[in-house]
PDB file of N, CA and C in Angstrom:
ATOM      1  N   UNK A   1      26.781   0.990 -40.037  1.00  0.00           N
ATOM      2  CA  UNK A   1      27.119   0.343 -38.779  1.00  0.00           C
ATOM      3  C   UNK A   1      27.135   1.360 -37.628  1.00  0.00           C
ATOM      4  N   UNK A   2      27.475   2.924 -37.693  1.00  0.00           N
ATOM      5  CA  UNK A   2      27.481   3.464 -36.605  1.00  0.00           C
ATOM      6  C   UNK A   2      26.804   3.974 -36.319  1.00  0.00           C
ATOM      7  N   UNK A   3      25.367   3.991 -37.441  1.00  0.00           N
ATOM      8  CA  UNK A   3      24.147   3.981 -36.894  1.00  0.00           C
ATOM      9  C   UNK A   3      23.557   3.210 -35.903  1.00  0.00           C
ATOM     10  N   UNK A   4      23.874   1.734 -36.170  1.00  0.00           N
ATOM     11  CA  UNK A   4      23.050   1.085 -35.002  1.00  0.00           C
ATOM     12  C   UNK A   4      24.027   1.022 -33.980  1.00  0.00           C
ATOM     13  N   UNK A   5      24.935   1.259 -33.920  1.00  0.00           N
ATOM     14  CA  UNK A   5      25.651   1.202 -32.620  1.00  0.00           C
ATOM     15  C   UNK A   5      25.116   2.438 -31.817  1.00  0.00           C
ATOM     16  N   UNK A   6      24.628   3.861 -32.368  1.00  0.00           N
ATOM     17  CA  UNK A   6      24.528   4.758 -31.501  1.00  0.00           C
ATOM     18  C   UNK A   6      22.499   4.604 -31.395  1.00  0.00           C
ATOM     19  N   UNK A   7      22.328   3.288 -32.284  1.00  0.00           N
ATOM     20  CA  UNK A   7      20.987   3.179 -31.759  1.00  0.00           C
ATOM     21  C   UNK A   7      20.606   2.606 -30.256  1.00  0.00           C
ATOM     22  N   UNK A   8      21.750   1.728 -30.608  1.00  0.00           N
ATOM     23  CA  UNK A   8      21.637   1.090 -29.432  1.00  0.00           C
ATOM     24  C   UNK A   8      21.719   1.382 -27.900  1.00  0.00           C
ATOM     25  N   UNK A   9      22.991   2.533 -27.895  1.00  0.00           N
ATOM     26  CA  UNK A   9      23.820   3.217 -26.767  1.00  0.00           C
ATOM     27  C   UNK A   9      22.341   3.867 -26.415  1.00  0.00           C
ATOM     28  N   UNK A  10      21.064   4.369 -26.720  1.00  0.00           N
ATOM     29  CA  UNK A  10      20.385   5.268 -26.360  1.00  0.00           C
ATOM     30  C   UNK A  10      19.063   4.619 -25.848  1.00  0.00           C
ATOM     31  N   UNK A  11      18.400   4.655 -25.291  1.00  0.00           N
ATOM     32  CA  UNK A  11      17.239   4.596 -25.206  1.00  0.00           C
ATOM     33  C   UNK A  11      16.201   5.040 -25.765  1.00  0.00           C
ATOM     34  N   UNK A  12      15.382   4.846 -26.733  1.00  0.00           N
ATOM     35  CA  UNK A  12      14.384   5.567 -27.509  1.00  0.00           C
ATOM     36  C   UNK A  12      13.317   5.214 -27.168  1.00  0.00           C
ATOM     37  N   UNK A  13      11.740   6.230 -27.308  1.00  0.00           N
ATOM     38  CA  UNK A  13      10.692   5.553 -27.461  1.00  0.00           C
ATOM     39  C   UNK A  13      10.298   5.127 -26.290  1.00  0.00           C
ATOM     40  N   UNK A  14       9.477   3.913 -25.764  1.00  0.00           N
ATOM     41  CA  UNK A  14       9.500   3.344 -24.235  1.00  0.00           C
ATOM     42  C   UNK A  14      10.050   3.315 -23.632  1.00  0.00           C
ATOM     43  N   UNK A  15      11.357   3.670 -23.997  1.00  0.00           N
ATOM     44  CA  UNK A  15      12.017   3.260 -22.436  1.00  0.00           C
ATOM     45  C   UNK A  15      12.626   4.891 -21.806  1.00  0.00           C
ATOM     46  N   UNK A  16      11.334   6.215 -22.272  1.00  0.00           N
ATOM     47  CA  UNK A  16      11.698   7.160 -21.663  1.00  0.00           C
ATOM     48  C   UNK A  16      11.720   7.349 -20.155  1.00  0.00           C
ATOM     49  N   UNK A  17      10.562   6.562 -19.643  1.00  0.00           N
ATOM     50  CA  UNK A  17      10.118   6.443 -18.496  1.00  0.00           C
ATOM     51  C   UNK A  17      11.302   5.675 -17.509  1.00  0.00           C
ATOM     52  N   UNK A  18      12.265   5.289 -17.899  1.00  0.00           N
ATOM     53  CA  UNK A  18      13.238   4.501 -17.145  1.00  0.00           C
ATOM     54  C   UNK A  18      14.377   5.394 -16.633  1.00  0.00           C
ATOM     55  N   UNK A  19      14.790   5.258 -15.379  1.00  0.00           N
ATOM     56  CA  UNK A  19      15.501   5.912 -14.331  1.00  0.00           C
ATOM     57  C   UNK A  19      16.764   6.018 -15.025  1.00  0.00           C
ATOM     58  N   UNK A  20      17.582   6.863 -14.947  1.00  0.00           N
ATOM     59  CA  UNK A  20      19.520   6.625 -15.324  1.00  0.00           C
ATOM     60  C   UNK A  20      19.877   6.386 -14.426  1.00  0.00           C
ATOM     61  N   UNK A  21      21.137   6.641 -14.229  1.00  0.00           N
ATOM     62  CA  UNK A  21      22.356   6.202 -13.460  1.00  0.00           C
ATOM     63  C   UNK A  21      21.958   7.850 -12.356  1.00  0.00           C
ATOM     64  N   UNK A  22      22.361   8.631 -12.958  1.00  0.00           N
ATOM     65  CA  UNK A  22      22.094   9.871 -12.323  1.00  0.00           C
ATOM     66  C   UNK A  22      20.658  10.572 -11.532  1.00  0.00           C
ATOM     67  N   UNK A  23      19.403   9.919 -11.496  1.00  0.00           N
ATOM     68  CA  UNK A  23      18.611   9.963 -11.483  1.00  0.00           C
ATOM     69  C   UNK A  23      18.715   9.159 -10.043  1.00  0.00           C
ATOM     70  N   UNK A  24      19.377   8.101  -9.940  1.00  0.00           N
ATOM     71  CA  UNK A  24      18.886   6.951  -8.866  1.00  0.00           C
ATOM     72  C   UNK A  24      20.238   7.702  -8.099  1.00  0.00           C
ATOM     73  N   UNK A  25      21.367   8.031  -8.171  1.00  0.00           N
ATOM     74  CA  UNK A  25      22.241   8.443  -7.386  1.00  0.00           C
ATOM     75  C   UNK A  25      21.988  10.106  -6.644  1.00  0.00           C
ATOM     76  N   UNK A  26      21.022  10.914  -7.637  1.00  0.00           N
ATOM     77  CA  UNK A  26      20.437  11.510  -6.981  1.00  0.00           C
ATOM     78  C   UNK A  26      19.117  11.840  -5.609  1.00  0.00           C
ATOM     79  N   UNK A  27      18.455  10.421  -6.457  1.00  0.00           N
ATOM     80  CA  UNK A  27      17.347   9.873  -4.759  1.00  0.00           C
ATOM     81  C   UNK A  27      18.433   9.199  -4.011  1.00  0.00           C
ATOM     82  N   UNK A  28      19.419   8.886  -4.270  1.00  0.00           N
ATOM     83  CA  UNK A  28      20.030   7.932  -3.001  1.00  0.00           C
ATOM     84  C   UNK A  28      20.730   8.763  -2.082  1.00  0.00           C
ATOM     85  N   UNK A  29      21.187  10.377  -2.477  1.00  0.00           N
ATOM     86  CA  UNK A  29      21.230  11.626  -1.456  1.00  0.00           C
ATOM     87  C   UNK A  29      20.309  12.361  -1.404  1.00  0.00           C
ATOM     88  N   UNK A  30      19.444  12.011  -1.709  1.00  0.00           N
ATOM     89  CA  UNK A  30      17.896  12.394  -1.172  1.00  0.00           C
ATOM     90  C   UNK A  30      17.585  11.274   0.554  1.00  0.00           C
ATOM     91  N   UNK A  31      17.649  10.207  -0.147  1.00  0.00           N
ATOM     92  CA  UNK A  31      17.099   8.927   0.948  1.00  0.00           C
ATOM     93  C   UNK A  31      18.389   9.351   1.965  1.00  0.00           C
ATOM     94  N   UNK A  32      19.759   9.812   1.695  1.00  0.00           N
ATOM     95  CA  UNK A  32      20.564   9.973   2.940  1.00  0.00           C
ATOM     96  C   UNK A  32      20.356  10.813   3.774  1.00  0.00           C
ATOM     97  N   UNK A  33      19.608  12.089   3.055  1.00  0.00           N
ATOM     98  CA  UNK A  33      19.270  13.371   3.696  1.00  0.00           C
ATOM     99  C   UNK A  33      18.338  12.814   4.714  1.00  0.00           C
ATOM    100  N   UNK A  34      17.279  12.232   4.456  1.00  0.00           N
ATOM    101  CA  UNK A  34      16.042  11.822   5.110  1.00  0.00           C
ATOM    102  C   UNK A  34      16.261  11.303   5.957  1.00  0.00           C
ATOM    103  N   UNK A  35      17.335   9.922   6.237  1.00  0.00           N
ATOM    104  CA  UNK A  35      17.643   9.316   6.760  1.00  0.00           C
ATOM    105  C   UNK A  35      18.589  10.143   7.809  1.00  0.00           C
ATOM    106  N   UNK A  36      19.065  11.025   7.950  1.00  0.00           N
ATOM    107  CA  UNK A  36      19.797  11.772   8.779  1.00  0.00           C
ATOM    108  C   UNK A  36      18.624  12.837   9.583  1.00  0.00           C
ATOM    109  N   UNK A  37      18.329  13.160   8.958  1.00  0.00           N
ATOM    110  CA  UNK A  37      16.618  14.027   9.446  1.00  0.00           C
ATOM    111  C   UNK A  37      16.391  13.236  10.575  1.00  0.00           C
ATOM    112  N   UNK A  38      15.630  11.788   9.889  1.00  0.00           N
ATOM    113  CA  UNK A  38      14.551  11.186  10.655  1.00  0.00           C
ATOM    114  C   UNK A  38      15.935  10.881  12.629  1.00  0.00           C
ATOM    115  N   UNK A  39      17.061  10.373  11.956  1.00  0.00           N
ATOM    116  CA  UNK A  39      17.803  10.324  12.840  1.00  0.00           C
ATOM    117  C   UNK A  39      17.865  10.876  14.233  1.00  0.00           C
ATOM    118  N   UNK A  40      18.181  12.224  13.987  1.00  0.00           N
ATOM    119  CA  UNK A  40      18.749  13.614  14.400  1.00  0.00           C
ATOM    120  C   UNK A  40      16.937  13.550  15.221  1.00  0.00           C
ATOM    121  N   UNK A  41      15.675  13.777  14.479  1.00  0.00           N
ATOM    122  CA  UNK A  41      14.823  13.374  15.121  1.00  0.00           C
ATOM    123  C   UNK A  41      14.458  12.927  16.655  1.00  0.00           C
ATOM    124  N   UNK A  42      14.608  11.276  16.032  1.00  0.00           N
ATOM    125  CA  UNK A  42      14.876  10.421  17.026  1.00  0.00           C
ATOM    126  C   UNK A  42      15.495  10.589  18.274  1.00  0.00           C
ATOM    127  N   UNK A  43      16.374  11.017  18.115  1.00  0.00           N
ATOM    128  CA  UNK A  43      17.658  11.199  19.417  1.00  0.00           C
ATOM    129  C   UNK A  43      17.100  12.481  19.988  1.00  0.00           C
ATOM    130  N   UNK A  44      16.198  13.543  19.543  1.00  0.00           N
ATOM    131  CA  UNK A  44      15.926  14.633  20.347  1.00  0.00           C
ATOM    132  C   UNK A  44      14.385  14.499  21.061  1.00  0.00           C
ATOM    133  N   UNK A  45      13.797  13.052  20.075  1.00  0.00           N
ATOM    134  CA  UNK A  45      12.827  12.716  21.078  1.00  0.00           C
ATOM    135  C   UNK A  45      13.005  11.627  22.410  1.00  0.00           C
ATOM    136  N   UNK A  46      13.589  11.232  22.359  1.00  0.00           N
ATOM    137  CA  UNK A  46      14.668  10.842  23.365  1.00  0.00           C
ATOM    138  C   UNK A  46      15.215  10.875  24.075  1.00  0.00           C
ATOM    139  N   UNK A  47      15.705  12.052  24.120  1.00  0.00           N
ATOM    140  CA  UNK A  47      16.240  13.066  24.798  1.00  0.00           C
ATOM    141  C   UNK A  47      15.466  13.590  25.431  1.00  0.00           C
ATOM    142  N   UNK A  48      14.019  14.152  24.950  1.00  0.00           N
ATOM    143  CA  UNK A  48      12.945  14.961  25.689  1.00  0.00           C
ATOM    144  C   UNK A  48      12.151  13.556  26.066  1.00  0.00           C
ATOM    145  N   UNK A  49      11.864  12.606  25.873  1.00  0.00           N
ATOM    146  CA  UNK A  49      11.178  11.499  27.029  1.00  0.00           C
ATOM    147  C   UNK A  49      12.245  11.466  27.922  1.00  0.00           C
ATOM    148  N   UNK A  50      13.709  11.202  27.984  1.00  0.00           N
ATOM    149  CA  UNK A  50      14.164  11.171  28.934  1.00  0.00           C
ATOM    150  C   UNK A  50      14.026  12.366  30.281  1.00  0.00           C
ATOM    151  N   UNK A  51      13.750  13.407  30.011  1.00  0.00           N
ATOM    152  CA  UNK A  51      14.064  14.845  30.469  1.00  0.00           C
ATOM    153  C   UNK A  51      12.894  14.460  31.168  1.00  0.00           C
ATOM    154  N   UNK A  52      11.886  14.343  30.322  1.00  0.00           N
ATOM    155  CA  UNK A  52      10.520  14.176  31.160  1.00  0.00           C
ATOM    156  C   UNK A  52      10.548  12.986  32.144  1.00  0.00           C
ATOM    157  N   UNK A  53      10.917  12.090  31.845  1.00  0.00           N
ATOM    158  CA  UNK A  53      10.592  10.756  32.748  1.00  0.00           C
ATOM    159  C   UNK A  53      11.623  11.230  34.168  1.00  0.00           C
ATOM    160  N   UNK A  54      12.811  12.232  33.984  1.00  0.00           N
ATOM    161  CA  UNK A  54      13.581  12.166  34.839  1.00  0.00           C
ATOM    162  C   UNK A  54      12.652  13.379  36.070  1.00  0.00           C
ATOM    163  N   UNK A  55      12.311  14.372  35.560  1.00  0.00           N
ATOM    164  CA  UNK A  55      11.250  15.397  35.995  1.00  0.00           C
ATOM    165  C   UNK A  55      10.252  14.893  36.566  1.00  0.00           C
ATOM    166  N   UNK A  56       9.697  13.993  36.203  1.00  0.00           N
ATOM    167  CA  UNK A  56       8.633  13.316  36.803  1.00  0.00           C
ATOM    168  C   UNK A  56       8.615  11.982  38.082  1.00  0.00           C
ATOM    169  N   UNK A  57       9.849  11.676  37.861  1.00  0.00           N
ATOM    170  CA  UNK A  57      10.660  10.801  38.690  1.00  0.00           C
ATOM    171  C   UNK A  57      11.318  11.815  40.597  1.00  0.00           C
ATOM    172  N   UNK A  58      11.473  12.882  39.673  1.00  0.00           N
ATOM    173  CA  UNK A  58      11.728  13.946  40.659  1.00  0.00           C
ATOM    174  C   UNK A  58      10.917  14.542  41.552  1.00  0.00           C
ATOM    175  N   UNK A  59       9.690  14.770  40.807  1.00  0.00           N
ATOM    176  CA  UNK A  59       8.743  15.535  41.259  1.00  0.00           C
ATOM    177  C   UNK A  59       7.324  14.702  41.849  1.00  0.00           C
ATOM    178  N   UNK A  60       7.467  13.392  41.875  1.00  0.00           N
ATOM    179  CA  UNK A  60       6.849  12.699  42.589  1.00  0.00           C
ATOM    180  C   UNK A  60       7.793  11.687  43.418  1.00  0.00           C
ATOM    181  N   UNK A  61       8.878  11.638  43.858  1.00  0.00           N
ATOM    182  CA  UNK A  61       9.671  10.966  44.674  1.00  0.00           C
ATOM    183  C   UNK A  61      10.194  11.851  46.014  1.00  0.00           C
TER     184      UNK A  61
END
């Protein structure tokens, strides 16, 4: 019997290819990192269209 119970607990065979628990919680502070990147990004291009549009607003008015 505590053979197939620890057959079961495991994954063997096909189903190496399948993600764990630890595996997906590790891309999901991966995807946060990125997501803070792309962020941080954003707001400094933003920042520099604003700079420009204000410069240009200046310098032809």
């Amino acid at each position: 019997m505590t053979m197939a119970v620890e057959r079961v607990g495991k994954p063997e065979g096909a189903y190496g290819h399948l993600a764990a628990k630890a595996d997906i919680k590790r891309l999901e502070g991966k995807l946060e990192a990125m997501e803070n990147r792309l962020l941080l990004k954003l707001v400094v291009f933003m920042a520099l269209i604003s700079g420009l549009t204000i410069a240009i607003m200046r310098f032809l008015g």
